[in-house]
C-alpha atoms as a PDB file:
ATOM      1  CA  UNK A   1       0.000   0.000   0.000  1.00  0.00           C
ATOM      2  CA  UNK A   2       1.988   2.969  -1.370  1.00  0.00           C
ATOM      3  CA  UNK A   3       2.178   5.704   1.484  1.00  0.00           C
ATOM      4  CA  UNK A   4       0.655   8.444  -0.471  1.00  0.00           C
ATOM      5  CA  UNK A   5      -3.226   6.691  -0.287  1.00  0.00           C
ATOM      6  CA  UNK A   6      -2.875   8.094   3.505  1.00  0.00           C
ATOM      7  CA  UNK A   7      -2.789  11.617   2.282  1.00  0.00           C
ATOM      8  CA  UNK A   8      -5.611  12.104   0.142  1.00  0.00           C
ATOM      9  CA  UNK A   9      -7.882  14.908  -0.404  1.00  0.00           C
ATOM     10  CA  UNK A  10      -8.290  17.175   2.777  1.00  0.00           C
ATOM     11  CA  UNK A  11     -10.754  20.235   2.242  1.00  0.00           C
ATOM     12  CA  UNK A  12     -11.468  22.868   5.243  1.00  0.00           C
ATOM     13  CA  UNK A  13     -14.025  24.948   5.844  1.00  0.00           C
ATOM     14  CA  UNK A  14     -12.903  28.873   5.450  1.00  0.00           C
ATOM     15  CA  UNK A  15     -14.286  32.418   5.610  1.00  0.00           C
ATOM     16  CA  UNK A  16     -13.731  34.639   2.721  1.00  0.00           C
ATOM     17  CA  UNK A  17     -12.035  38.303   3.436  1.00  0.00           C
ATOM     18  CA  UNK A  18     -15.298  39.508   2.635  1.00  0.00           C
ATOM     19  CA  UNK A  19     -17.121  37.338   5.252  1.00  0.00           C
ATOM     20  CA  UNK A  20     -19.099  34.935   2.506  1.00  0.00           C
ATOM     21  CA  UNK A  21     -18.119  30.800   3.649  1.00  0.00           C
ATOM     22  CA  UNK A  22     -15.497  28.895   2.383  1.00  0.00           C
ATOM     23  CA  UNK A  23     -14.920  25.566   1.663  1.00  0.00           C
ATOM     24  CA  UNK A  24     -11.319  24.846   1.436  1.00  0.00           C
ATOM     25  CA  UNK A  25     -10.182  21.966  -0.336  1.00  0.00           C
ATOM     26  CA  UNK A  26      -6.441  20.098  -0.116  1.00  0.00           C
ATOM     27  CA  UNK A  27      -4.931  18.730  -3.327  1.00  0.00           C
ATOM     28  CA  UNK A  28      -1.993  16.360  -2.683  1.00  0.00           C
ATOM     29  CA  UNK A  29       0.651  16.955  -4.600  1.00  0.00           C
ATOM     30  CA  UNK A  30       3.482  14.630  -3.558  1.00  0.00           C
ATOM     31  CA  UNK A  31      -4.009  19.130  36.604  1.00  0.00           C
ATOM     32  CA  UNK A  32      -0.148  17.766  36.274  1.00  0.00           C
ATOM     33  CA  UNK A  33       2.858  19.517  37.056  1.00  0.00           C
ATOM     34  CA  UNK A  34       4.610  20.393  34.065  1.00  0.00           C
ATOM     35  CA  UNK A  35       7.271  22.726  32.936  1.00  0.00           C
ATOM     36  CA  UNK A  36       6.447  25.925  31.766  1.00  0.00           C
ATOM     37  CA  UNK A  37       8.112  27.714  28.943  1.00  0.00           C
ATOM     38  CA  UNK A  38      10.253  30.143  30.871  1.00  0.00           C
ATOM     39  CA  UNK A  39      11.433  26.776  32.399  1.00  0.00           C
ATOM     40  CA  UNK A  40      12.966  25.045  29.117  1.00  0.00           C
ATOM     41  CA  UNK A  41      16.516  26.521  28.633  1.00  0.00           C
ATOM     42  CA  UNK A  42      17.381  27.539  24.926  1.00  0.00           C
ATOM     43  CA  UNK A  43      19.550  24.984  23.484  1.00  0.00           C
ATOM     44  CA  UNK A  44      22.964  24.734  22.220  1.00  0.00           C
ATOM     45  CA  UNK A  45      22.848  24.787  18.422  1.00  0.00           C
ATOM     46  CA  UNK A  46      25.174  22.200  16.927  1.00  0.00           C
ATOM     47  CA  UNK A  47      26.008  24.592  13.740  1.00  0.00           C
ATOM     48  CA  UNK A  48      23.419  22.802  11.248  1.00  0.00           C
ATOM     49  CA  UNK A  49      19.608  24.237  10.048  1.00  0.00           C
ATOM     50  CA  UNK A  50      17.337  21.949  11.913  1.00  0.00           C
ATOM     51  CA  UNK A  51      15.384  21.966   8.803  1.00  0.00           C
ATOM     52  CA  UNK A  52      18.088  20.897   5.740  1.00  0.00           C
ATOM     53  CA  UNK A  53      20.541  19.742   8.283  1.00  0.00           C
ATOM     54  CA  UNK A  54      23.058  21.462   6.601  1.00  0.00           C
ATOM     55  CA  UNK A  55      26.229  23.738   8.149  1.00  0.00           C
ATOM     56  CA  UNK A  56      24.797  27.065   8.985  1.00  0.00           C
ATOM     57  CA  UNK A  57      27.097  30.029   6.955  1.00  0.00           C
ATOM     58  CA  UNK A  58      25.156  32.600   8.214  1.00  0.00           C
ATOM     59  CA  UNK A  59      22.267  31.208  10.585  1.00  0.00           C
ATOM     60  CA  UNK A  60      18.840  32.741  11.260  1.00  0.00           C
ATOM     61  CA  UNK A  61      16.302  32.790  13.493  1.00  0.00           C
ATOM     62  CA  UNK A  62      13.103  30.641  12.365  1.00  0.00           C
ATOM     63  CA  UNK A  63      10.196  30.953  14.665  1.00  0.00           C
ATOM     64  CA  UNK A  64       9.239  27.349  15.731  1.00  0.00           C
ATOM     65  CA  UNK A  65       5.282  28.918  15.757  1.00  0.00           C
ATOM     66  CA  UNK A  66       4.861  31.061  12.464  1.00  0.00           C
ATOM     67  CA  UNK A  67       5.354  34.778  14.160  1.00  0.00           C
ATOM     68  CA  UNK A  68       2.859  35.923  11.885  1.00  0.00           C
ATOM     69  CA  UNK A  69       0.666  33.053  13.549  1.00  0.00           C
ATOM     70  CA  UNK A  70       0.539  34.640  16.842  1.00  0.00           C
ATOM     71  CA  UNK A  71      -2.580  36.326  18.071  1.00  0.00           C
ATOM     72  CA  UNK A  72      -2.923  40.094  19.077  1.00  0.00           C
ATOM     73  CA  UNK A  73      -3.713  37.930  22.831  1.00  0.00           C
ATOM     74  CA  UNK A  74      -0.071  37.122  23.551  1.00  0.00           C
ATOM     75  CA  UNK A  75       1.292  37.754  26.532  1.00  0.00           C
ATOM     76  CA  UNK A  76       4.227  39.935  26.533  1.00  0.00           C
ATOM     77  CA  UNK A  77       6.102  37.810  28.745  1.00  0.00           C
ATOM     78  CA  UNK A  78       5.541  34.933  26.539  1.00  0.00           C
ATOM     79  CA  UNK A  79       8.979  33.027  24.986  1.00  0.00           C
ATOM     80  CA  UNK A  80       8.641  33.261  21.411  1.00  0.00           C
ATOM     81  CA  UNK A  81      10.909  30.144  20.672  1.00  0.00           C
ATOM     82  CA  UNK A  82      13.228  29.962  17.902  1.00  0.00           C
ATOM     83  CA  UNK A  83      16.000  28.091  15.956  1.00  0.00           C
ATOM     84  CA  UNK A  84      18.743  28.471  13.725  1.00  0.00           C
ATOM     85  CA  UNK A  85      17.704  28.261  10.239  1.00  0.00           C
ATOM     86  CA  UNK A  86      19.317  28.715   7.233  1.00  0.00           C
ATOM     87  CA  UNK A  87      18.183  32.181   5.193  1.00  0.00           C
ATOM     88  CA  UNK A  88      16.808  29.617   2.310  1.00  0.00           C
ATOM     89  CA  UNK A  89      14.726  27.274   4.039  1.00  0.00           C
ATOM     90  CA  UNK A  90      14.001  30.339   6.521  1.00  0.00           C
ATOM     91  CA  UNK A  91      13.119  32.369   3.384  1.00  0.00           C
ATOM     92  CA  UNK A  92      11.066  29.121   1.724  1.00  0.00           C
ATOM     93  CA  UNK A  93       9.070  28.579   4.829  1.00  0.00           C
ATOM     94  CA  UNK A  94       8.014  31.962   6.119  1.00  0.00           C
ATOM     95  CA  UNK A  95       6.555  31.977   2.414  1.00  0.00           C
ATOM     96  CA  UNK A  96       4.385  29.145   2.850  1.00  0.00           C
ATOM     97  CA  UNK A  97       3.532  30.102   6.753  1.00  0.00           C
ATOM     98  CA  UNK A  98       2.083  34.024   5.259  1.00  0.00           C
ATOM     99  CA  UNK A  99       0.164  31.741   2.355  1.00  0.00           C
ATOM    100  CA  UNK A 100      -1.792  29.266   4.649  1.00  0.00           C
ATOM    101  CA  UNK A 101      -2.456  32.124   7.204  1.00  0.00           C
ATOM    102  CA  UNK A 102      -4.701  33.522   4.328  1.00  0.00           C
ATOM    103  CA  UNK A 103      -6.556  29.999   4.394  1.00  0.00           C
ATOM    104  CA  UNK A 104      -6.167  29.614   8.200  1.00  0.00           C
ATOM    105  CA  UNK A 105      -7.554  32.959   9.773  1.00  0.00           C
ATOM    106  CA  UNK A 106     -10.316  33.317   6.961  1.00  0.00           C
ATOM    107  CA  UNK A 107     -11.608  29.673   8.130  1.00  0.00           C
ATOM    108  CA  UNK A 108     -11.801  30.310  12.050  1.00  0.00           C
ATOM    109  CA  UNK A 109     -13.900  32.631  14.638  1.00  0.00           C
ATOM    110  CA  UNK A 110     -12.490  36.235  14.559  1.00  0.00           C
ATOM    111  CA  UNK A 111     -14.365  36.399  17.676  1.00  0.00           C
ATOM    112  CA  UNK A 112     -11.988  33.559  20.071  1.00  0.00           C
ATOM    113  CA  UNK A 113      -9.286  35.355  21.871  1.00  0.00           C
ATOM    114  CA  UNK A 114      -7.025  32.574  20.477  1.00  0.00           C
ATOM    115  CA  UNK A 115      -7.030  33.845  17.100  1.00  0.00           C
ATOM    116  CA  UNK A 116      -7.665  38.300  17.411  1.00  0.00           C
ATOM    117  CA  UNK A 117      -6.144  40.025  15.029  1.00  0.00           C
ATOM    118  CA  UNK A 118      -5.214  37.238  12.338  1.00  0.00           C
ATOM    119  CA  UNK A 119      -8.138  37.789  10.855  1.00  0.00           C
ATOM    120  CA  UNK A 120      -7.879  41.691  10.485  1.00  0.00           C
ATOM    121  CA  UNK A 121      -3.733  40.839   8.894  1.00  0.00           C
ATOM    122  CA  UNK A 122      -5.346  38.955   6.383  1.00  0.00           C
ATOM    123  CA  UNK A 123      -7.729  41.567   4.838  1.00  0.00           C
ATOM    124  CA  UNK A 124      -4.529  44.060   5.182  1.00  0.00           C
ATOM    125  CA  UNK A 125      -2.246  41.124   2.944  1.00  0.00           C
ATOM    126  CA  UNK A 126      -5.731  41.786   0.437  1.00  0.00           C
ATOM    127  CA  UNK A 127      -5.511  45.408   0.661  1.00  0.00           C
ATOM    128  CA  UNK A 128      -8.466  45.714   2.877  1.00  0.00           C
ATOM    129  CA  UNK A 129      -8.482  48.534   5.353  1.00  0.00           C
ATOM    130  CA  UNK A 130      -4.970  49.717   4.435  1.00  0.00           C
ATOM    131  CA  UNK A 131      -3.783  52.838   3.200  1.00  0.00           C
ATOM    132  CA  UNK A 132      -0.561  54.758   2.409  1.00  0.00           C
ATOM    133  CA  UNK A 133       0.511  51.878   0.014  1.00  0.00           C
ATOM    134  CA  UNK A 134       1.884  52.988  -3.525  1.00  0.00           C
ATOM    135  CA  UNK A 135      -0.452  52.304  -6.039  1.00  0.00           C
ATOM    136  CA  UNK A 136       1.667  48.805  -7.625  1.00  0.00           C
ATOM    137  CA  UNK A 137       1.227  47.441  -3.988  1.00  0.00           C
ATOM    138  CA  UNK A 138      -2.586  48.441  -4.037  1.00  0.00           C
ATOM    139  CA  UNK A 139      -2.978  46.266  -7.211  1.00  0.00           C
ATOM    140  CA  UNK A 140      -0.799  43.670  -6.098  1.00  0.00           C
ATOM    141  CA  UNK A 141      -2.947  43.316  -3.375  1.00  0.00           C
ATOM    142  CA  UNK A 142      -6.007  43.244  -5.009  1.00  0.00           C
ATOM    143  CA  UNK A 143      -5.176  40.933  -7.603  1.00  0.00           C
ATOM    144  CA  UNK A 144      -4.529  38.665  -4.432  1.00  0.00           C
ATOM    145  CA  UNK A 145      -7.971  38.841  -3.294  1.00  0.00           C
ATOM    146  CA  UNK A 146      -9.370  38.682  -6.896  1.00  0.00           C
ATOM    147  CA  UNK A 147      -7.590  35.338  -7.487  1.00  0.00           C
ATOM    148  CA  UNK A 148      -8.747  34.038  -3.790  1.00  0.00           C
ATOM    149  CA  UNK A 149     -12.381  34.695  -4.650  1.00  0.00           C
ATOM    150  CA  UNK A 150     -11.926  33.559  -8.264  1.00  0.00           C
ATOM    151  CA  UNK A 151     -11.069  30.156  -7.102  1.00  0.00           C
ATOM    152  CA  UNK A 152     -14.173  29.615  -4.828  1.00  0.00           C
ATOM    153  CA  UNK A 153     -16.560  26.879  -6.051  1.00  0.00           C
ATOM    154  CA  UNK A 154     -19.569  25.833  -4.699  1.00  0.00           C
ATOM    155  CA  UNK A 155     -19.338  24.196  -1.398  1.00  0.00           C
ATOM    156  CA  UNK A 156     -20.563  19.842  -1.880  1.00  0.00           C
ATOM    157  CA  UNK A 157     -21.940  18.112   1.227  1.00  0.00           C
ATOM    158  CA  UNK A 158     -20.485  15.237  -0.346  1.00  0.00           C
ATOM    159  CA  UNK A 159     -16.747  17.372   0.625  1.00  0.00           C
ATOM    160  CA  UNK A 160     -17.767  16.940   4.613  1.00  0.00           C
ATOM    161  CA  UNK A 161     -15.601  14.034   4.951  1.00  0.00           C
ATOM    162  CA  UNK A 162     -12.718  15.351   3.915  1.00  0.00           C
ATOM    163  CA  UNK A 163     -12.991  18.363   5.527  1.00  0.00           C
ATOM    164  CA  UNK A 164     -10.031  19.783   8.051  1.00  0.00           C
ATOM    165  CA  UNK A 165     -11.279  19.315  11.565  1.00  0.00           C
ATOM    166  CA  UNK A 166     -11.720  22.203  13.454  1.00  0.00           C
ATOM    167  CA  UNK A 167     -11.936  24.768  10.145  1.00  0.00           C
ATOM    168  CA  UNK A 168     -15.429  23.975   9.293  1.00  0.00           C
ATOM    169  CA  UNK A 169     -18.223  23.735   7.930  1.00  0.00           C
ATOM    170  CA  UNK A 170     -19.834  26.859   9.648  1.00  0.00           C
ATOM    171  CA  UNK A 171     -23.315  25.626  11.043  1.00  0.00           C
ATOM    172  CA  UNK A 172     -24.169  29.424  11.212  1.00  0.00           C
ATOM    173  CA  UNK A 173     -24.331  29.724   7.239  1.00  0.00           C
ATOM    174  CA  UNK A 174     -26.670  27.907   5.335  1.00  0.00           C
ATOM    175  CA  UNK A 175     -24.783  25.642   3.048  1.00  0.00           C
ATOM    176  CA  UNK A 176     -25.762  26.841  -0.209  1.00  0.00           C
ATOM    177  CA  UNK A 177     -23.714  30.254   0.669  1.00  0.00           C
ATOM    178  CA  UNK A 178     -20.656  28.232   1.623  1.00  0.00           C
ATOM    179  CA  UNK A 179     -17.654  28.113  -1.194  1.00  0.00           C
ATOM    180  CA  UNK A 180     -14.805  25.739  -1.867  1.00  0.00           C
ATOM    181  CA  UNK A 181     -10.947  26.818  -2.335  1.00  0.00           C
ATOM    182  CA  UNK A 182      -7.799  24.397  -3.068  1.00  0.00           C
ATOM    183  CA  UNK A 183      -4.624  24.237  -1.612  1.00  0.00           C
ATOM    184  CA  UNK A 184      -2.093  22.134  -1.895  1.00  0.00           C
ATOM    185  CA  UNK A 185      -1.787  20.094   0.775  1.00  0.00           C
ATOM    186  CA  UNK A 186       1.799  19.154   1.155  1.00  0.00           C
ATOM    187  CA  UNK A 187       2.171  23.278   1.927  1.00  0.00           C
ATOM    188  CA  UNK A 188       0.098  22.653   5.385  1.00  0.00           C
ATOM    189  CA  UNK A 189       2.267  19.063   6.038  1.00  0.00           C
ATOM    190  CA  UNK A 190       5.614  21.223   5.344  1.00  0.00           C
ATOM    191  CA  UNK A 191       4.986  23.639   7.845  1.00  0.00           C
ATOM    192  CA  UNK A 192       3.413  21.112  10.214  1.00  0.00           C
ATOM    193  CA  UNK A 193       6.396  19.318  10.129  1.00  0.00           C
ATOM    194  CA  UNK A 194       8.571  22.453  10.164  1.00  0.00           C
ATOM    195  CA  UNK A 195       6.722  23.361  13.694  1.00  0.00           C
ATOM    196  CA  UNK A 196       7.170  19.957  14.735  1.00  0.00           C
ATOM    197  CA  UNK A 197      11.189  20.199  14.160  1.00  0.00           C
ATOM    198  CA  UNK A 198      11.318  23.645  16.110  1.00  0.00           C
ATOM    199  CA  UNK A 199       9.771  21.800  19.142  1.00  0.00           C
ATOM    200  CA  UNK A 200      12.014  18.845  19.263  1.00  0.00           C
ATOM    201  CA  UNK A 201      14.711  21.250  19.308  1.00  0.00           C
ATOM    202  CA  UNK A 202      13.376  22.482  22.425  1.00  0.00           C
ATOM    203  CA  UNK A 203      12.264  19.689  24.369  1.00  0.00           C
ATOM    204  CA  UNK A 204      14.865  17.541  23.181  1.00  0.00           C
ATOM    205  CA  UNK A 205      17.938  19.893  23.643  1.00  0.00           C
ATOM    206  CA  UNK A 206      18.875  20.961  20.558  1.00  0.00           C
ATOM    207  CA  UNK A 207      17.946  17.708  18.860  1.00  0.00           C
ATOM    208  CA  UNK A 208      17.525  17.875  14.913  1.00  0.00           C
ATOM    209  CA  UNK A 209      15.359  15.099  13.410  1.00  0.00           C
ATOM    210  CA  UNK A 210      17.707  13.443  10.919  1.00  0.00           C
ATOM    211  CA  UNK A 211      17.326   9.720   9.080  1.00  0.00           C
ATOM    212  CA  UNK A 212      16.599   7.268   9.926  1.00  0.00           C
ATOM    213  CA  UNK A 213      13.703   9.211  11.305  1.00  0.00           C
ATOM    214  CA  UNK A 214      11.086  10.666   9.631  1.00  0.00           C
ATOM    215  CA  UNK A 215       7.973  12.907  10.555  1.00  0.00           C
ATOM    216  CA  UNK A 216       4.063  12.131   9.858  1.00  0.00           C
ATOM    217  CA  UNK A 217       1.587  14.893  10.011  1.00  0.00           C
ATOM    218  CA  UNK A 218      -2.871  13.262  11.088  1.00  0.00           C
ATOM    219  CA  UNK A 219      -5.358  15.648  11.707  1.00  0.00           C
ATOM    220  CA  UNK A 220      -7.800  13.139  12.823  1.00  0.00           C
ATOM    221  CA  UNK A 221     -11.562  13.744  13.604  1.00  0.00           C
ATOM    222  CA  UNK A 222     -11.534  13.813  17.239  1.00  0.00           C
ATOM    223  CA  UNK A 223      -8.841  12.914  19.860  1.00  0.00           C
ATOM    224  CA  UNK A 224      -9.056   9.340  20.579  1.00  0.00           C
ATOM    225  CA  UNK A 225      -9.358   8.446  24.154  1.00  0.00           C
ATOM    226  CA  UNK A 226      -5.599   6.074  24.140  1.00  0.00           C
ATOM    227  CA  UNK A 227      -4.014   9.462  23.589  1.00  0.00           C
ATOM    228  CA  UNK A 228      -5.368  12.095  25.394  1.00  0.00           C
ATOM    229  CA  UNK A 229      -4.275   9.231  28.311  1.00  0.00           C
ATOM    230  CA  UNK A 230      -1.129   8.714  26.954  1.00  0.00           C
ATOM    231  CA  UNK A 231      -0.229  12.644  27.022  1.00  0.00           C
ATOM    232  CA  UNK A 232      -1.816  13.323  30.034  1.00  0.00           C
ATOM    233  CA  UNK A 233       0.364  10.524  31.646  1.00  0.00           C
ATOM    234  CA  UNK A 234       3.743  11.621  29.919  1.00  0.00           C
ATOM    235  CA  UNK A 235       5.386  14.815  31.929  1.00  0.00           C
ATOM    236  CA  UNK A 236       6.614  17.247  28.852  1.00  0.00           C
ATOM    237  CA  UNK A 237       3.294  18.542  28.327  1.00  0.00           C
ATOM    238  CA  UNK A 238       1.108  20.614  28.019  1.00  0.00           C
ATOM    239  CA  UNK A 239       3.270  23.822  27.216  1.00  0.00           C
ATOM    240  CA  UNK A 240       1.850  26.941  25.825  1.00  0.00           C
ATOM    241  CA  UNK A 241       3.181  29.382  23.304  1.00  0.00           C
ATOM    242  CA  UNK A 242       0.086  31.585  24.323  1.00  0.00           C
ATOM    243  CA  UNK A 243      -3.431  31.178  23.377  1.00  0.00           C
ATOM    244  CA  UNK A 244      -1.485  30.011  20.031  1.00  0.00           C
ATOM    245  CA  UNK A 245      -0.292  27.386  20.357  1.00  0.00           C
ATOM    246  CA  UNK A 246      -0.607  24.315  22.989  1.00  0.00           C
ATOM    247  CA  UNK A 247       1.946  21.401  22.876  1.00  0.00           C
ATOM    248  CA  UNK A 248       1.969  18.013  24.430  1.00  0.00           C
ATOM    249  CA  UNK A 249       4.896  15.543  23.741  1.00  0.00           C
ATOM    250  CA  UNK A 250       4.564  11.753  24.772  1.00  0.00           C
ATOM    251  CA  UNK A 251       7.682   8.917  23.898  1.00  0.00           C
ATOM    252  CA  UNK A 252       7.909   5.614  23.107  1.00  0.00           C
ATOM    253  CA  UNK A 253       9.030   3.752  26.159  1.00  0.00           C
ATOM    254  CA  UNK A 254      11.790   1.236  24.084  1.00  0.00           C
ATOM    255  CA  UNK A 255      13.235   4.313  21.659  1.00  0.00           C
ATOM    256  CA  UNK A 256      13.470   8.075  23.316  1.00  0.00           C
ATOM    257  CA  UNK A 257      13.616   9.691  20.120  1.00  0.00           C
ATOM    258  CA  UNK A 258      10.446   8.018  18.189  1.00  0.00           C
ATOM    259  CA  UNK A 259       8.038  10.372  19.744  1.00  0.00           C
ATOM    260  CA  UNK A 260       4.132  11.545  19.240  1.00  0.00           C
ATOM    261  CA  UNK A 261       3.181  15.625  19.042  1.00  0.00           C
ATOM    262  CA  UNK A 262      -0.107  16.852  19.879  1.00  0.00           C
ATOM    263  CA  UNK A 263      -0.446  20.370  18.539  1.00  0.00           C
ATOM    264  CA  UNK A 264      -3.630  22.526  19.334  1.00  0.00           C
ATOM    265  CA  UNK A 265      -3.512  25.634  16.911  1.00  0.00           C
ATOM    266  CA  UNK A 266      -5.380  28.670  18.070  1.00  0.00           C
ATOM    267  CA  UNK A 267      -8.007  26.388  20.154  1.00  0.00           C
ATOM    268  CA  UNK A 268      -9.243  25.743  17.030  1.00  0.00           C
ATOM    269  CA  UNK A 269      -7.095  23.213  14.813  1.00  0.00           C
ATOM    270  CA  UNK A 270      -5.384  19.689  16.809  1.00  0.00           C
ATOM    271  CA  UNK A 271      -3.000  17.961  14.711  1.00  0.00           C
ATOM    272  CA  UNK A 272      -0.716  15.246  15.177  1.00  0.00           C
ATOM    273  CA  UNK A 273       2.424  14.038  14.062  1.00  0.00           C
ATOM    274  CA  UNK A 274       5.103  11.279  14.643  1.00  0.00           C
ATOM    275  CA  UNK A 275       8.697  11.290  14.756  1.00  0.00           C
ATOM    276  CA  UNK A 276       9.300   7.696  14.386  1.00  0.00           C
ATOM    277  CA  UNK A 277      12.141   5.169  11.922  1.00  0.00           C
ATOM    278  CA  UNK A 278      11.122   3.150   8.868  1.00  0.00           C
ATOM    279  CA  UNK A 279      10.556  -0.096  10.394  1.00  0.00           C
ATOM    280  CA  UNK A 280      13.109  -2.353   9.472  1.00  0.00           C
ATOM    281  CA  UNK A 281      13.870  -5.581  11.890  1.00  0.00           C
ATOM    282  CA  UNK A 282      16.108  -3.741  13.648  1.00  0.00           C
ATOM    283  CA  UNK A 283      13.601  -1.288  14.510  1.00  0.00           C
ATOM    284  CA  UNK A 284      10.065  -2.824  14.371  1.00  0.00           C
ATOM    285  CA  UNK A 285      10.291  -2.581  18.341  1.00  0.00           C
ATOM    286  CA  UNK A 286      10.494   1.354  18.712  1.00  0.00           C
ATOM    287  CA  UNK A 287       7.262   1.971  17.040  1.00  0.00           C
ATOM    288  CA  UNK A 288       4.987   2.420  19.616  1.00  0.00           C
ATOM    289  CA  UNK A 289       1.518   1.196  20.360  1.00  0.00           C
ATOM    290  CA  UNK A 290      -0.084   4.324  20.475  1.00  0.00           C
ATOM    291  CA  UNK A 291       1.206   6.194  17.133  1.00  0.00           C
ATOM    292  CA  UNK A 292      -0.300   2.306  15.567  1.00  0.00           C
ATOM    293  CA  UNK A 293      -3.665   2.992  16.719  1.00  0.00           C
ATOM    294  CA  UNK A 294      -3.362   6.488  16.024  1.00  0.00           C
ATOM    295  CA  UNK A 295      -2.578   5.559  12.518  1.00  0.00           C
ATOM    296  CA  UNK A 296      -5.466   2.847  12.408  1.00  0.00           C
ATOM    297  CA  UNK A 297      -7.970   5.136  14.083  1.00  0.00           C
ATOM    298  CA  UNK A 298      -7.064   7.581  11.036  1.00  0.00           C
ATOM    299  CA  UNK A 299      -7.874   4.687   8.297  1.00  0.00           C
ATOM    300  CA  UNK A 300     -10.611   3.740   9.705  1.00  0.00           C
ATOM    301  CA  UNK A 301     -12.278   7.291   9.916  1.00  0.00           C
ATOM    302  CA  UNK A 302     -11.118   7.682   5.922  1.00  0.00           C
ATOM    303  CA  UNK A 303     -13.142   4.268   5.591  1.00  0.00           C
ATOM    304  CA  UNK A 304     -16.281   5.868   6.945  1.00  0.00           C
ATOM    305  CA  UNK A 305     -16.254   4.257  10.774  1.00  0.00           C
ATOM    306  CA  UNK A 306     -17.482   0.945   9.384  1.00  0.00           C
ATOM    307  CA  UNK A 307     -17.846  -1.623  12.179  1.00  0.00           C
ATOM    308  CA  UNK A 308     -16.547  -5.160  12.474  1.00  0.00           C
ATOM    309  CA  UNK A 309     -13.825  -4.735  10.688  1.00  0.00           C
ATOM    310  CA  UNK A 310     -10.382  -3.189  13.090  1.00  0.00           C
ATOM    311  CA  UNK A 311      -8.084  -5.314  11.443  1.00  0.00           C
ATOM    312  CA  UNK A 312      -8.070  -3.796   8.243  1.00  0.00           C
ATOM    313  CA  UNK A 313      -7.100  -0.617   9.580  1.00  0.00           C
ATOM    314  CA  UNK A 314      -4.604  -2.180  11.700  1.00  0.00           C
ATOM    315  CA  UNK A 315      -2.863  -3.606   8.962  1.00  0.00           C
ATOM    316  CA  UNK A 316      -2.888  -0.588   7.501  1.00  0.00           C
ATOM    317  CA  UNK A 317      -1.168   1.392   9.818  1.00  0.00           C
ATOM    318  CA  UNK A 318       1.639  -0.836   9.739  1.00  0.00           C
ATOM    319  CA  UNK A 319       2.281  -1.140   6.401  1.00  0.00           C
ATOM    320  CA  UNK A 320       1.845   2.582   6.298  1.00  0.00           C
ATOM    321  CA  UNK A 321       4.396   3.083   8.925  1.00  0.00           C
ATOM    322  CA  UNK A 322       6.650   0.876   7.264  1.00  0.00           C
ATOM    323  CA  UNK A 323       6.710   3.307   4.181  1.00  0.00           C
ATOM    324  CA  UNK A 324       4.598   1.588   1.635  1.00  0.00           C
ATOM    325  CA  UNK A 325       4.983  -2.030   0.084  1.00  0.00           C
END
């Protein structure tokens, strides 16, 4: 079973810059005591971009959570975590973090503290309640939001199971005013996995996720019950960015470095993601139980919830793990 059948069509819910529902749709293309941030010491950097791996010539600062992401809710005294990045990937990603904020802050509740203010950067990227720009940025602007709404097609019921949890749809719209948009999404798995490498760096002191090990991005339906125990049990979690970003981090018990993420984006969007090996003979033992399940309980959602039938999904998950047949 080739790998790529696991990332299939994803479409989100979104609200247009002018307030009319979106549908986004993704095309693939390819009470426990618990550290706080002030508490995690900034690690050593070994010289390399945690993100190409290669030797830094003249390292930047990449901000693990997009700064752009960050709501106008913040606390001041909050640790806005970064890590050294070279300019290219640096330059590469930040593109991709300002082009799925568009998608992102259109699709949830300008209302939630989590999320103030994205929502009012994104009509200023469409030139929306801006002035004092030249005229060429004006246009440039506009042609932005011209293309956005250009794209939009009518919103299909039949799209609900492939929609992004947490984004959508909007029960307060009727559905025939609701609009579809496409995305690739490999762009939202890229910076997924880009947060993901940021955090390792920080929990795992200075750590950069090399091969053999490889990161998988699920945004699964709801939280199944064998992980919210497994995090709550595991003592590296939760830690908060701000209302932004909440981050819980649970290990295998056999391999320290094959490791499960639980990200919670703006209250709004949970995602998950493994940092686990190919497995090989060598290292069938490290992958845990949980990220298994987690894998299964992802199939078997795609599948529709059908009952009577767990070891299909099962079987799935491993030979998904395993990178494909």
């Amino acid at each position: 079973m080739e790998r790529s059948e696991a990332r299939q069509r994803i479409s989100e819910s979104v609200r247009s810059i002018t307030n009319i529902p979106f549908t986004l749709s993704l095309a693939r293309r390819h009470p426990t005591l618990v550290p706080s941030p002030a508490r995690i010491r900034r690690p050593k950097s070994d010289g390399r971009c945690i993100h190409c791996r290669e030797p830094l010539a003249k390292p930047t600062k990449d901000h693990v959570f997009p700064s752009s992401w960050y709501p106008d809710t913040t606390p001041k005294d909050v640790e806005r975590w970064t890590a050294p990045s070279c300019g290219r990937c640096n330059e590469e990603l930040g593109r991709l973090e300002r082009d799925l904020l568009v998608f992102f802050a259109c699709c949830t509740d300008p209302t939630k503290p989590a999320t103030k203010g994205l929502y009012q950067r994104v009509r200023r990227t469409m030139g929306i309640g801006v002035s004092g720009l030249s005229d060429g940025e004006m246009l440039h602007r506009a042609a932005k939001r011209r293309k956005l709404l250009k794209e939009a097609q009518p919103y299909s019921p039949d799209m609900l199971p492939h929609i992004l949890p947490g984004l959508g749809p909007h029960p307060e719209a009727p559905v025939s005013l609701q609009r579809q948009l496409t995305i690739e999404v490999e762009s939202v798995h890229a910076v997924i996995r880009k947060i993901v490498r940021g955090c390792e760096y920080w929990f795992a002191g200075g750590r950069i996720v090399e091969p053999p090990y490889e990161i998988e991005v699920i945004f699964p339906k709801e939280t199944p019950e064998f992980v919210s125990t497994a995090m709550a049990a595991f003592p590296m979690g939760p830690v908060r960015l701000g209302p932004g970003l909440r981050i819980r981090r649970g290990g295998a018990h056999d391999d320290p470095l094959s490791v499960l993420y639980e990200l919670v984006i703006w209250q709004t969007m949970t995602v998950y993601a493994s940092i686990l090996p190919p497995e090989t003979e060598q290292t069938s033992r490290v992958i845990a139980y949980e990220v298994i399940s987690l894998h299964a309980y992802y199939h078997w959602e795609r599948r529709g919830r059908p009952f009577g039938s767990p070891e299909v999904d099962w079987y799935w998950a491993i030979e998904d793990l395993r990178g494909g047949a």
